[in-house]
Every structure is written in structure tokens, then in C-alpha cells.
PDB file of N, CA and C in Angstrom:
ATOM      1  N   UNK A   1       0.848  -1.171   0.000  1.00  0.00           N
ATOM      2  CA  UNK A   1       0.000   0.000   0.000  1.00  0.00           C
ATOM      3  C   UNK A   1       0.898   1.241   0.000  1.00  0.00           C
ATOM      4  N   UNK A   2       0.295   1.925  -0.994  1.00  0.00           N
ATOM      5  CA  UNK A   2       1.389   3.307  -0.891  1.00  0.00           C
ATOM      6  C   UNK A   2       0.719   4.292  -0.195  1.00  0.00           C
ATOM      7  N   UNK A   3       1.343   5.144   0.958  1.00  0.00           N
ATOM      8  CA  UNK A   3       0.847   6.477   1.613  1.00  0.00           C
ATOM      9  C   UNK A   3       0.959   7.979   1.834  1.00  0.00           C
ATOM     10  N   UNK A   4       1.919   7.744   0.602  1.00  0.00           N
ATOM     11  CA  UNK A   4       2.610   9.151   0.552  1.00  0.00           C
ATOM     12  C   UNK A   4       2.352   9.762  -0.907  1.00  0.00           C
ATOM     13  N   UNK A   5       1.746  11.192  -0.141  1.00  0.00           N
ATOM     14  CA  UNK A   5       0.364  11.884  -1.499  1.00  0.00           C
ATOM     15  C   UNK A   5       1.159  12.251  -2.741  1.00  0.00           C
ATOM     16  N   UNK A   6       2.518  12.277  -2.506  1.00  0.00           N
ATOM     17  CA  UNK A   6       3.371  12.953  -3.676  1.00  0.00           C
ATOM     18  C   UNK A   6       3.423  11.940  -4.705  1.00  0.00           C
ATOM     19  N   UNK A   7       3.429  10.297  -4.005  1.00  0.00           N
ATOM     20  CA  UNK A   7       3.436   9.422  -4.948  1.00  0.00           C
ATOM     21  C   UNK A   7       1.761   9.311  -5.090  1.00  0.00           C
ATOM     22  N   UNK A   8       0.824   8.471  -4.405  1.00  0.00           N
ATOM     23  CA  UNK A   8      -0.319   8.222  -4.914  1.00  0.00           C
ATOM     24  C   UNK A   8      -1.007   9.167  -5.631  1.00  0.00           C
ATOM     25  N   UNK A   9      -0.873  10.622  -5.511  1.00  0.00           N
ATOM     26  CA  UNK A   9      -2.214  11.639  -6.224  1.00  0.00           C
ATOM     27  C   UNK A   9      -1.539  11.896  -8.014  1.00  0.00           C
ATOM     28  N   UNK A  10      -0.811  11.686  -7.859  1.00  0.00           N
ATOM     29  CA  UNK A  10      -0.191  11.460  -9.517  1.00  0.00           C
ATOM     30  C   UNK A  10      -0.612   9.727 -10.370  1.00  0.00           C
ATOM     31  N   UNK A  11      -0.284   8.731  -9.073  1.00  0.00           N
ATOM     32  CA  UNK A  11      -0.528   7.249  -9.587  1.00  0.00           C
ATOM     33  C   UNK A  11      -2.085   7.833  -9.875  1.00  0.00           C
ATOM     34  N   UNK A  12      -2.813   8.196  -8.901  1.00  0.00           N
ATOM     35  CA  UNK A  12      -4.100   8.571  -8.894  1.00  0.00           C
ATOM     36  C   UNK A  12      -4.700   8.744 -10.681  1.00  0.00           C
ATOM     37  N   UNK A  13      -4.271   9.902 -10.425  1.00  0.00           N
ATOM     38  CA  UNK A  13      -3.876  10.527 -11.265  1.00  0.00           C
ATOM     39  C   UNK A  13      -4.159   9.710 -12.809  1.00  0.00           C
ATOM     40  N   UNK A  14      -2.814   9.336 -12.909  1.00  0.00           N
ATOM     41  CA  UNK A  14      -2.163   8.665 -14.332  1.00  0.00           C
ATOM     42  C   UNK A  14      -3.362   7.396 -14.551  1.00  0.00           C
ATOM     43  N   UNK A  15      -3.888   6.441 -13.174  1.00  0.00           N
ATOM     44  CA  UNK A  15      -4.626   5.294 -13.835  1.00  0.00           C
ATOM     45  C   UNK A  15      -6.232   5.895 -14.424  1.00  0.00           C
ATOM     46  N   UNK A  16      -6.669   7.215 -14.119  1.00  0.00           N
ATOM     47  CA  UNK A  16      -7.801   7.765 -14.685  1.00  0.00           C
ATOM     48  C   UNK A  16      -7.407   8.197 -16.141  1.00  0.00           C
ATOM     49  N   UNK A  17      -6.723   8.510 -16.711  1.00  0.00           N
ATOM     50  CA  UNK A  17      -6.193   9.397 -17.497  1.00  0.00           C
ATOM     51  C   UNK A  17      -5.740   7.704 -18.679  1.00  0.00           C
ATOM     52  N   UNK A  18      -4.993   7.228 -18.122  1.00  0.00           N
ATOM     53  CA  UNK A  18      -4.377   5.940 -19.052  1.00  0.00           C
ATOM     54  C   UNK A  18      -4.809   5.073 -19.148  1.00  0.00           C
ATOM     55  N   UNK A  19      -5.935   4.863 -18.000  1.00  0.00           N
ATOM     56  CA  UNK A  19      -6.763   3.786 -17.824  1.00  0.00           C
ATOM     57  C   UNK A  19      -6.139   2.332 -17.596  1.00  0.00           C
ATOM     58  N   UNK A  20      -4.654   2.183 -16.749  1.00  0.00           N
ATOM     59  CA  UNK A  20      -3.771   1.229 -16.488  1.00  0.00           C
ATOM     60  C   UNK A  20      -3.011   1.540 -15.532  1.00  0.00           C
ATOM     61  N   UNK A  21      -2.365   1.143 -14.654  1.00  0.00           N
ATOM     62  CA  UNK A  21      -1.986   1.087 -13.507  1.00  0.00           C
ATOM     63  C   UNK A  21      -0.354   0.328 -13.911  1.00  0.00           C
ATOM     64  N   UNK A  22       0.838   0.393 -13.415  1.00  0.00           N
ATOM     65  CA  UNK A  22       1.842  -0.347 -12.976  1.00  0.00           C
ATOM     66  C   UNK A  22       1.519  -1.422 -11.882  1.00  0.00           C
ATOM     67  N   UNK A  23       1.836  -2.983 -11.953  1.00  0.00           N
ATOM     68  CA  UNK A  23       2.030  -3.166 -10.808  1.00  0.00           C
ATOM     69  C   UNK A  23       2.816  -3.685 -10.295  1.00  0.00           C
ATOM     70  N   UNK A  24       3.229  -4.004  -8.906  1.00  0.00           N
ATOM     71  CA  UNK A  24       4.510  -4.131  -8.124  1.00  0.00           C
ATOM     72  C   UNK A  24       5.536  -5.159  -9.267  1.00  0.00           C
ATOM     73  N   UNK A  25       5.665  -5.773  -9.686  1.00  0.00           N
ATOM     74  CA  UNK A  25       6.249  -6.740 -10.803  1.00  0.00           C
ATOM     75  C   UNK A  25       6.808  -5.946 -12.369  1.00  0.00           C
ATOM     76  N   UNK A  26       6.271  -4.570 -11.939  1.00  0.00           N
ATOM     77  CA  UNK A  26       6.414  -3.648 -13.418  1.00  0.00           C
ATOM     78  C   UNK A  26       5.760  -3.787 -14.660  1.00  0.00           C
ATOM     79  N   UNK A  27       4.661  -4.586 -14.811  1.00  0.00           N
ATOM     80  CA  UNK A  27       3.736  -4.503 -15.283  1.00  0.00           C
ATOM     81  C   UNK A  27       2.485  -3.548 -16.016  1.00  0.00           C
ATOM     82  N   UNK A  28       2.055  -3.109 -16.694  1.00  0.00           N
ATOM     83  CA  UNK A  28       1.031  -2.751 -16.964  1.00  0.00           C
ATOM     84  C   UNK A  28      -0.265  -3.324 -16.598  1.00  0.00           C
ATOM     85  N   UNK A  29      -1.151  -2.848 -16.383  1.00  0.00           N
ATOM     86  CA  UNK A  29      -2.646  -3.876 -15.786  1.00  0.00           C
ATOM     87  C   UNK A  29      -3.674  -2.440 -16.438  1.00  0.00           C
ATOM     88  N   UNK A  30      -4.600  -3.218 -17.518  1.00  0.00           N
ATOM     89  CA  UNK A  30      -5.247  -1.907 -18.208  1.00  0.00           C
ATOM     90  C   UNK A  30      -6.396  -1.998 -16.605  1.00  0.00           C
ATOM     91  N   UNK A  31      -7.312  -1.190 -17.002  1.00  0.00           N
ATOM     92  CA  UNK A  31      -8.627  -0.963 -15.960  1.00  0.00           C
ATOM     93  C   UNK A  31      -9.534   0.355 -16.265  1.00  0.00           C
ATOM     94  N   UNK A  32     -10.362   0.256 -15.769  1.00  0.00           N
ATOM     95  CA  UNK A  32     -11.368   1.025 -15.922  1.00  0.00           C
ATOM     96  C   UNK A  32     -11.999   1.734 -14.449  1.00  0.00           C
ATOM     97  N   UNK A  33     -10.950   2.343 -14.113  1.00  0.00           N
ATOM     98  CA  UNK A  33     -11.346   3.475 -12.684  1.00  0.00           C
ATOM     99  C   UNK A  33     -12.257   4.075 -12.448  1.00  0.00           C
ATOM    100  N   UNK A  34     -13.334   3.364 -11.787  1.00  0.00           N
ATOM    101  CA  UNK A  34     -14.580   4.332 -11.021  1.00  0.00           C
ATOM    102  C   UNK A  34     -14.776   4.796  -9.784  1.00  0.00           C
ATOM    103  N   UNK A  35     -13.572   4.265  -9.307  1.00  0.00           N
ATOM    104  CA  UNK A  35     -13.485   4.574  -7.169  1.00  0.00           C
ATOM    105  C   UNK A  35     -12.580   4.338  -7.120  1.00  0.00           C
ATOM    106  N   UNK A  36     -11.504   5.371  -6.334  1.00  0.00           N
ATOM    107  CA  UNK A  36     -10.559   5.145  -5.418  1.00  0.00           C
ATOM    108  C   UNK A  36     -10.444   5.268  -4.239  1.00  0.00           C
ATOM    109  N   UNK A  37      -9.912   4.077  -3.591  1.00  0.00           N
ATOM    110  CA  UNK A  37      -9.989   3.478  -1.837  1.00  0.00           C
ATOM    111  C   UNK A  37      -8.752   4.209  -1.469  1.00  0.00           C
ATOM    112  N   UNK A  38      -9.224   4.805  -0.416  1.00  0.00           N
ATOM    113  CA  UNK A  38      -8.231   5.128   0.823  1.00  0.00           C
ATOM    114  C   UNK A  38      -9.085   4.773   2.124  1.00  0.00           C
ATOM    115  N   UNK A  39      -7.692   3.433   2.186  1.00  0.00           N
ATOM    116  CA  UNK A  39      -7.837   3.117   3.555  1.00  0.00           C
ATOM    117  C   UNK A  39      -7.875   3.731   4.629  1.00  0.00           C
ATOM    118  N   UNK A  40      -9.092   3.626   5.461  1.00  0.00           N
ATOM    119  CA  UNK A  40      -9.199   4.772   6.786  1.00  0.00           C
ATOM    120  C   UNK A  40      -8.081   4.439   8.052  1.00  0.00           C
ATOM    121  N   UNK A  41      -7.263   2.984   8.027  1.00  0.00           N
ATOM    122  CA  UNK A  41      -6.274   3.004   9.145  1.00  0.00           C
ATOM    123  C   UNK A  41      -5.235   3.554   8.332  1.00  0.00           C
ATOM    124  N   UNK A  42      -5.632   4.249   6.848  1.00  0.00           N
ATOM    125  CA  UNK A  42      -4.245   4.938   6.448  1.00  0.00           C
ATOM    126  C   UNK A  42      -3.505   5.831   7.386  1.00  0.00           C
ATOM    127  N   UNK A  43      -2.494   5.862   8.361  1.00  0.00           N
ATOM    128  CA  UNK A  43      -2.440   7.838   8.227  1.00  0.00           C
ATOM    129  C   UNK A  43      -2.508   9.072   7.578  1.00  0.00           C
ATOM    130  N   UNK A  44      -3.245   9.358   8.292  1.00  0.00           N
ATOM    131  CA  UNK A  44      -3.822  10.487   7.625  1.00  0.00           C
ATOM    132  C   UNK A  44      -4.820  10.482   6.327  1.00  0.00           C
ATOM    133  N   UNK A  45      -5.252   9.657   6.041  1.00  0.00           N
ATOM    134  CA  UNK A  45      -6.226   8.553   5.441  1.00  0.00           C
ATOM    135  C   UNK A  45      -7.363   9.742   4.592  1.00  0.00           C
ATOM    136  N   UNK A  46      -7.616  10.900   6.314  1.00  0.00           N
ATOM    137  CA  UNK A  46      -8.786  12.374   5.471  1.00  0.00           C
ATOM    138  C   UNK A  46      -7.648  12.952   4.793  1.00  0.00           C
ATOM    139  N   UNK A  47      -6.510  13.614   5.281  1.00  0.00           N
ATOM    140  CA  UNK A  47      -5.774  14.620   4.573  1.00  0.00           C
ATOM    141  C   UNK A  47      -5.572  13.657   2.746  1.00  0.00           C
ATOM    142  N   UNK A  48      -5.063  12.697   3.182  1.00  0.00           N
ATOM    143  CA  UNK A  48      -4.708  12.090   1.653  1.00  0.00           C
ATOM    144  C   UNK A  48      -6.034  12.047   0.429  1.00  0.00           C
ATOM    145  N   UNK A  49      -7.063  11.674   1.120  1.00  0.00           N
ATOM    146  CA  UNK A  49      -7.722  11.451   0.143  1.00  0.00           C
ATOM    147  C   UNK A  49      -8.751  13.099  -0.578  1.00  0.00           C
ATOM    148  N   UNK A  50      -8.274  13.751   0.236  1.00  0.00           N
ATOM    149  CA  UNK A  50      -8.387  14.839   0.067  1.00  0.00           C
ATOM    150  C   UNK A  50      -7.490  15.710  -0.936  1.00  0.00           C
ATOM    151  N   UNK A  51      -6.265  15.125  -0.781  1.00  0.00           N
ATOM    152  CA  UNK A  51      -5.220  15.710  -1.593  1.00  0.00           C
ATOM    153  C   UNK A  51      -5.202  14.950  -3.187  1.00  0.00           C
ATOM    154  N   UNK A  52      -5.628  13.679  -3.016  1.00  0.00           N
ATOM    155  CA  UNK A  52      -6.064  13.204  -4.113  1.00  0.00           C
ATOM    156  C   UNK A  52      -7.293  13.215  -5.470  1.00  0.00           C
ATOM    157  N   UNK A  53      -8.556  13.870  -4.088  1.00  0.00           N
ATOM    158  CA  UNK A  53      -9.359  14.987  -4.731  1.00  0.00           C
ATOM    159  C   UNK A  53      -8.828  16.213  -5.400  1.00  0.00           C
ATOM    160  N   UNK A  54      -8.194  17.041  -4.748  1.00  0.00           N
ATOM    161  CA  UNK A  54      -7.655  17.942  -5.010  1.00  0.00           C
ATOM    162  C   UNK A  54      -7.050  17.973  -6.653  1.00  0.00           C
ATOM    163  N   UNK A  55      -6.213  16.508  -6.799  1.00  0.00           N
ATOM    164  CA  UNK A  55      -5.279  16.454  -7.603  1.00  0.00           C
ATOM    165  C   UNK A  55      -6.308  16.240  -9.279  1.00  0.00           C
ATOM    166  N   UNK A  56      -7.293  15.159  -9.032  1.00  0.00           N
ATOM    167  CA  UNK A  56      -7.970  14.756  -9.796  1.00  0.00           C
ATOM    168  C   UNK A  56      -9.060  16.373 -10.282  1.00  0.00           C
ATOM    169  N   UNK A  57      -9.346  16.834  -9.785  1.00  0.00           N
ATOM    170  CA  UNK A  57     -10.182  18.405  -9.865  1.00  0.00           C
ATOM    171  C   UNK A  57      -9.320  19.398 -10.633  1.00  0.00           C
ATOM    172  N   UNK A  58      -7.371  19.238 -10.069  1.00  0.00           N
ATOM    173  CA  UNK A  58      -6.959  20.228 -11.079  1.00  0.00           C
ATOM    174  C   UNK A  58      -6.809  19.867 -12.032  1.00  0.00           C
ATOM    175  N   UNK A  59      -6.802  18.538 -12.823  1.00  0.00           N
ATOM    176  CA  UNK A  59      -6.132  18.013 -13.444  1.00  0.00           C
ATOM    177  C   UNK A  59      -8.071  18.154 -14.805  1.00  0.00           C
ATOM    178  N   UNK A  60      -9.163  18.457 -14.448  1.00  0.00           N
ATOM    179  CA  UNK A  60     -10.167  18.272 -15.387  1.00  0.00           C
ATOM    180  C   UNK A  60     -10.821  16.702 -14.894  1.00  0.00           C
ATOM    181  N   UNK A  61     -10.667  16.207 -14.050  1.00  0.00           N
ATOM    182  CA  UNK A  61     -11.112  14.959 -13.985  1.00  0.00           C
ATOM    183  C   UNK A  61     -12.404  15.457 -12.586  1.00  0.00           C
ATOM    184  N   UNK A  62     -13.784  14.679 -13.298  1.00  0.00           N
ATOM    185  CA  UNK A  62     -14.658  15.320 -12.336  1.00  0.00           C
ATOM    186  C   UNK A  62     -15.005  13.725 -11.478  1.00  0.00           C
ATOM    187  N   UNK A  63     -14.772  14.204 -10.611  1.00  0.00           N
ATOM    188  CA  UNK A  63     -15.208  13.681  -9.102  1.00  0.00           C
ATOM    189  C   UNK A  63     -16.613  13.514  -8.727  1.00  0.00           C
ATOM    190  N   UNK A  64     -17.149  12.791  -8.195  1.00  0.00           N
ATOM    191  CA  UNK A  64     -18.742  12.254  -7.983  1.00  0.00           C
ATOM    192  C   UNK A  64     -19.005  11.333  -6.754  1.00  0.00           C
ATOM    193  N   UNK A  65     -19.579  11.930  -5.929  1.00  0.00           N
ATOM    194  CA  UNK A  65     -20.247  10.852  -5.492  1.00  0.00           C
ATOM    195  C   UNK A  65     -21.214   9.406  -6.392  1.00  0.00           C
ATOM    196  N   UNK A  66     -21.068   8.414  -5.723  1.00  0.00           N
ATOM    197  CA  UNK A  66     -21.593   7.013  -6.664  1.00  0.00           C
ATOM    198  C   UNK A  66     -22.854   7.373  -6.541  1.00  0.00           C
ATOM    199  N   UNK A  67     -23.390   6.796  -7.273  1.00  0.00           N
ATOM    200  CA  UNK A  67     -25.041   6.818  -7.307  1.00  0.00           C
ATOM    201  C   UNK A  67     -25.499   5.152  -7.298  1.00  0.00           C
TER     202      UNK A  67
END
């Protein structure tokens, strides 16, 4: 699990936008991003996912609650 916003709000970021993810093995993994989890025993779990809002809003990517 990664917890540090400098890395995740860009990963964030990049798998909305590319629609694929890296994973630990260096991989590509395509996907189709409709929710991103932040774990609440994250630290700081509100500030991050907040900053990850943040990131996705400047970037043109609109944010939603699920329906």
C-alpha cells in the first residue's frame, strides 16, 4: 500500500487518465477506474484522500459521489 500523497495523487492521477496502472512486478494492468480506496487506518487517510481529490479536480477529472 502506498501512503505518501506525492506518490499516490499522480498514480491517482495517471490510472484515470491511461486507464492502467503499474504493478509491483512492473507490469502494466489496463482498468477502468470508477473509485478510489483510501484506507481509513491509512495515516492520515482524510488529509490524503483529500489531496487526491484535489489532484484529480486540477487536473479536469470530475469527481462524484456514486449513485
Amino acid at each position: 500500500m502506498i501512503e505518501e500523497a506525492a506518490i499516490v495523487v499522480p498514480r491517482a492521477i495517471g490510472m484515470v487518465r491511461q486507464r492502467a496502472v503499474t504493478a509491483a512486478d512492473g507490469s502494466r494492468v489496463s482498468l477502468q477506474v470508477d473509485t478510489i480506496c483510501v484506507h481509513g487506518d491509512t495515516p492520515g487517510a482524510a488529509a490524503l484522500a483529500a489531496q487526491i481529490r484535489g489532484g484529480l479536480l486540477e487536473t479536469g477529472i470530475e469527481v462524484a459521489a456514486l449513485r
